[in-house]
Protein backbone atom coordinates (compact mmCIF):
# COMPACT_ATOMS: atom_id res chain seq x y z
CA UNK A 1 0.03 -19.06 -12.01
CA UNK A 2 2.49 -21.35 -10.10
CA UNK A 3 5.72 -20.85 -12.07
CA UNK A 4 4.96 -18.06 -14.10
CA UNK A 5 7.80 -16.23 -13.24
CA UNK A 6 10.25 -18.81 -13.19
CA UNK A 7 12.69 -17.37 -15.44
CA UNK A 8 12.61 -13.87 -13.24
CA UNK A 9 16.05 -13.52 -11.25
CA UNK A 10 17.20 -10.48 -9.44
CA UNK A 11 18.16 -7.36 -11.32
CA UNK A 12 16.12 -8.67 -14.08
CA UNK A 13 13.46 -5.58 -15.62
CA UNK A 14 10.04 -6.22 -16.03
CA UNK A 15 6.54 -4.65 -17.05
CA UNK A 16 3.95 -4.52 -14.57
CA UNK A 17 0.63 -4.01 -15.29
CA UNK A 18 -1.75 -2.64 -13.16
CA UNK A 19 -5.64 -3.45 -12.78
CA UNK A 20 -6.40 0.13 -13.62
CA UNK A 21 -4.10 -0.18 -16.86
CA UNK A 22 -0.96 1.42 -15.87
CA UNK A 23 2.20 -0.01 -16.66
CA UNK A 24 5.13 0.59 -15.63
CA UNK A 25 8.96 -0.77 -16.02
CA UNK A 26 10.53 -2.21 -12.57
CA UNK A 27 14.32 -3.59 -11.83
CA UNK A 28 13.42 -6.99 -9.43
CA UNK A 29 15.35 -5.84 -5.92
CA UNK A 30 15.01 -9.57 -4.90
CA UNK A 31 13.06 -13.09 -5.11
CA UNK A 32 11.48 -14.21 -1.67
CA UNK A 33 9.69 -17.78 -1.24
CA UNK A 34 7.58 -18.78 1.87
CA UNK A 35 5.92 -22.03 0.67
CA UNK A 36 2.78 -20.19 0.90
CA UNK A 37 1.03 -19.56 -2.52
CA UNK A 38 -1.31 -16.37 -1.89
CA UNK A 39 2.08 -14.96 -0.54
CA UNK A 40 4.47 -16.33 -3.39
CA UNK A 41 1.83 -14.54 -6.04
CA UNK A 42 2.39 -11.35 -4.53
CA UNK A 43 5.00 -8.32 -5.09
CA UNK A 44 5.78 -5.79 -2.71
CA UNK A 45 6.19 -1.98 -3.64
CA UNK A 46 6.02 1.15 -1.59
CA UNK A 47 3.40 2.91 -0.41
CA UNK A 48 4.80 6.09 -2.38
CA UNK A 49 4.84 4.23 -5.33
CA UNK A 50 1.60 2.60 -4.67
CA UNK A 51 -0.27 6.05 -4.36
CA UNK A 52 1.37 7.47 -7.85
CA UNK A 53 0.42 4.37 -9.74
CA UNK A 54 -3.28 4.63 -8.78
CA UNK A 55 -3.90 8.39 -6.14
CA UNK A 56 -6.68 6.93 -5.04
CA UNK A 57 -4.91 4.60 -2.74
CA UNK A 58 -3.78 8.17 -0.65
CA UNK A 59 -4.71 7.88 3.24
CA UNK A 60 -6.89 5.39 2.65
CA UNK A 61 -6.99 1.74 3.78
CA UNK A 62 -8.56 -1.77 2.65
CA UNK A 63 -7.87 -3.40 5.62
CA UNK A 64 -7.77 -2.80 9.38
CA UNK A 65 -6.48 -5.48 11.91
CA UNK A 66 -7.63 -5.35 15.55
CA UNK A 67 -6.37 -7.17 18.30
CA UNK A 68 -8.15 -7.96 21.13
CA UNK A 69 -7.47 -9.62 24.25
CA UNK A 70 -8.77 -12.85 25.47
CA UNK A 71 -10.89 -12.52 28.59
C-alpha cells in the first residue's frame, strides 16, 4: 500500500471505490502526511457525502470515545 498513490497531486481526479461497490469520481482538495501509516492510508470526506455513498451510515456511529477522569 505504501506509495500507491504516489503519483496523486492536488487537483488531480480520481475513482474511488467503495466496499459496498459504489464508485464515484473525486477532485483531490489536498495531500496531508503525518508519518503515521494507518493515518497516511486514509481519506477524509464528509459526513454528507459519507451517508449518500452508503444511507446506512445516517445517525449512526462505529465508534464512541469516553473520557474519564483519573481518580
Amino acid at each position: 500500500m505504501p506509495g500507491l498513490l504516489l503519483t496523486v497531486h492536488a487537483g488531480d481526479e480520481i475513482t474511488l471505490i467503495y466496499g459496498n461497490g459504489v464508485q464515484k469520481q473525486y477532485k483531490v482538495k489536498g495531500i496531508f502526511y503525518t508519518k503515521f501509516l494507518q493515518t497516511d492510508a486514509e481519506a477524509f470526506i464528509s459526513q454528507t457525502e459519507m451517508n449518500s455513498v452508503n444511507p446506512t451510515t445516517v445517525n449512526s456511529a462505529d465508534t464512541i470515545y469516553v473520557k474519564v477522569k483519573k481518580r
